[in-house]
Protein backbone atom coordinates (compact mmCIF):
# COMPACT_ATOMS: atom_id res chain seq x y z
CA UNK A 1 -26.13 -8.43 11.11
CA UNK A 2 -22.43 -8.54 12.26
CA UNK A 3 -20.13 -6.15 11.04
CA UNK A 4 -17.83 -8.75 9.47
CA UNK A 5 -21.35 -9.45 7.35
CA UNK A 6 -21.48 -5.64 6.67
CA UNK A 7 -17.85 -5.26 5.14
CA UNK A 8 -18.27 -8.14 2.90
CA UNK A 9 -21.49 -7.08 1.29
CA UNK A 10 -19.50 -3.75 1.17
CA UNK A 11 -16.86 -5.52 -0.59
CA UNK A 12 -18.96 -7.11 -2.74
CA UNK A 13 -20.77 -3.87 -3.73
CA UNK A 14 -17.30 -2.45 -4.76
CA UNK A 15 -16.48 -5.22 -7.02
CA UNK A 16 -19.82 -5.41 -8.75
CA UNK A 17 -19.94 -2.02 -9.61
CA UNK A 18 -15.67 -1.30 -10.23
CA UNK A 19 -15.82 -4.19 -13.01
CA UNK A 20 -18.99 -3.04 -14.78
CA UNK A 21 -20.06 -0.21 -16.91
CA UNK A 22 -21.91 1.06 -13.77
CA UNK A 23 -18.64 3.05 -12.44
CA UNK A 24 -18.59 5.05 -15.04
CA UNK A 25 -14.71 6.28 -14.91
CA UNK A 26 -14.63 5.40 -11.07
CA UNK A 27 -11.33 3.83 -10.86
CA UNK A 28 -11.23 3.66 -6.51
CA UNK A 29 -13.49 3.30 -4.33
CA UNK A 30 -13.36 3.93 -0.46
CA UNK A 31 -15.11 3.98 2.88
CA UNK A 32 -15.35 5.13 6.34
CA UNK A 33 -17.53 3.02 8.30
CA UNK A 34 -18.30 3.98 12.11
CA UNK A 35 -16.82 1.92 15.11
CA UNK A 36 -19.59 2.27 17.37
CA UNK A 37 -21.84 -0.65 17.02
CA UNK A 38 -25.19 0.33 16.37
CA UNK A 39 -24.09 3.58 13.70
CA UNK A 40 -25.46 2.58 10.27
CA UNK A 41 -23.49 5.04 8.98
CA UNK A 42 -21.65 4.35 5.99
CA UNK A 43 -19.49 7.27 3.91
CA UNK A 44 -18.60 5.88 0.09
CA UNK A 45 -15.86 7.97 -1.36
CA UNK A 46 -15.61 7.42 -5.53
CA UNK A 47 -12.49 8.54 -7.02
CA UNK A 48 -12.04 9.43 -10.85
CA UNK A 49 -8.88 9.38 -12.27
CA UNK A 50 -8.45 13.52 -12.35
CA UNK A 51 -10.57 16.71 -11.58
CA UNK A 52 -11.70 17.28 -15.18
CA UNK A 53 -12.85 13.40 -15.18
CA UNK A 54 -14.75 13.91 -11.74
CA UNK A 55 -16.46 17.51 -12.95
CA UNK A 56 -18.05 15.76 -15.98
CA UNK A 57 -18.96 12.89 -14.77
CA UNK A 58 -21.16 15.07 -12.13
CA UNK A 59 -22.52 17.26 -15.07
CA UNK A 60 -23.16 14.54 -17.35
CA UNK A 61 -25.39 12.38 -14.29
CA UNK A 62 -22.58 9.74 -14.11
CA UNK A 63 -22.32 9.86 -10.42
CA UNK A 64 -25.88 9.72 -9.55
CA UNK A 65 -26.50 6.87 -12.00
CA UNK A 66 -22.86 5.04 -9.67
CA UNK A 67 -24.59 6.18 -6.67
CA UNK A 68 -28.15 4.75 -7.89
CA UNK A 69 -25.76 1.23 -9.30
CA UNK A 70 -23.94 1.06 -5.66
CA UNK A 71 -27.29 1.36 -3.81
CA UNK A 72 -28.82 -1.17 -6.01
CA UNK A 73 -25.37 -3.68 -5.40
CA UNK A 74 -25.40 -3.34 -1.33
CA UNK A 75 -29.65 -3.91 -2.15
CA UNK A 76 -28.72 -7.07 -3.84
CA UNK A 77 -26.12 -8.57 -1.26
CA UNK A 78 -28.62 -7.90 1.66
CA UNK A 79 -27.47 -4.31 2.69
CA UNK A 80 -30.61 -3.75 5.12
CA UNK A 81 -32.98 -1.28 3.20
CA UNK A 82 -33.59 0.67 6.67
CA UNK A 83 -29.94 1.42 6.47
CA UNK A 84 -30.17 3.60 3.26
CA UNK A 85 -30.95 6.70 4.74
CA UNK A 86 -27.65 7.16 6.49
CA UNK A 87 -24.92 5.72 3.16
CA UNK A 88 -23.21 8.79 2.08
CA UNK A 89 -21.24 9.59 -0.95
CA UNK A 90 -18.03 11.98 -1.66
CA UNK A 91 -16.81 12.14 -5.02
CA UNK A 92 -13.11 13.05 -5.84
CA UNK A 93 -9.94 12.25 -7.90
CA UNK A 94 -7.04 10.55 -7.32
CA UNK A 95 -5.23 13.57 -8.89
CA UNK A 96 -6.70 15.68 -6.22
CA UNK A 97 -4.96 13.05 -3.39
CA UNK A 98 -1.59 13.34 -5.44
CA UNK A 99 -1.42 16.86 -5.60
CA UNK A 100 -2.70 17.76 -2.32
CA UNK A 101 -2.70 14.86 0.24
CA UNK A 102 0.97 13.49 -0.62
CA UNK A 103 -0.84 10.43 -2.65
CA UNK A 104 -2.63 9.61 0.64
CA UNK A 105 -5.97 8.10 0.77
CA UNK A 106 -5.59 7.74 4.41
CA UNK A 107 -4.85 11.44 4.28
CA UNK A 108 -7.68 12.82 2.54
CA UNK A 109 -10.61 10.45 3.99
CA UNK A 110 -9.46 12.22 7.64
């Protein structure tokens, strides 16, 4: 699979799960994807809109149910299965990059 076929099912993935319930107060999603061909490796970052947002949303089982819902959308685009194993996932808040990574994505995925 070529890596231009990797972003868009990656794309994809974003948009099917940002416009449905599935995000569950997600309201950005990121990703750092290796240069190297070969490294499956893919790091999904899911930001809530503030801390307080992002800490219940872990106690409540939001994010594993957006984790389970983003697995399930890269699935359903042709993400290959064997691939799974190294997908990652960082949840956050966009008041966390405002207050301490100058409103930076760029910034805090470094």
């Amino acid at each position: 699979m070529t890596r231009d076929k990797v972003f868009q099912i990656i794309k994809k993935a974003d948009r099917r799960v940002l416009r449905g319930q599935e995000a569950g107060g997600v309201q950005r999603i990121e990703h750092i994807v290796p240069f190297v061909d070969g490294d499956l490796g893919l790091d999904v970052w899911a930001f809530y809109a503030t801390d307080e947002d992002r800490k219940a949303a872990e106690e409540d089982g939001r994010t594993s149910a957006f984790r389970s819902q983003y697995l399930e959308a890269l699935r359903k685009y042709g993400y290959d299965d064997s691939w799974f194993t190294a997908i990652g996932f960082t949840f956050d808040s966009v008041e966390n990059v405002e207050a301490n990574y100058e409103g930076n994505f760029y910034f805090r995925l470094r």
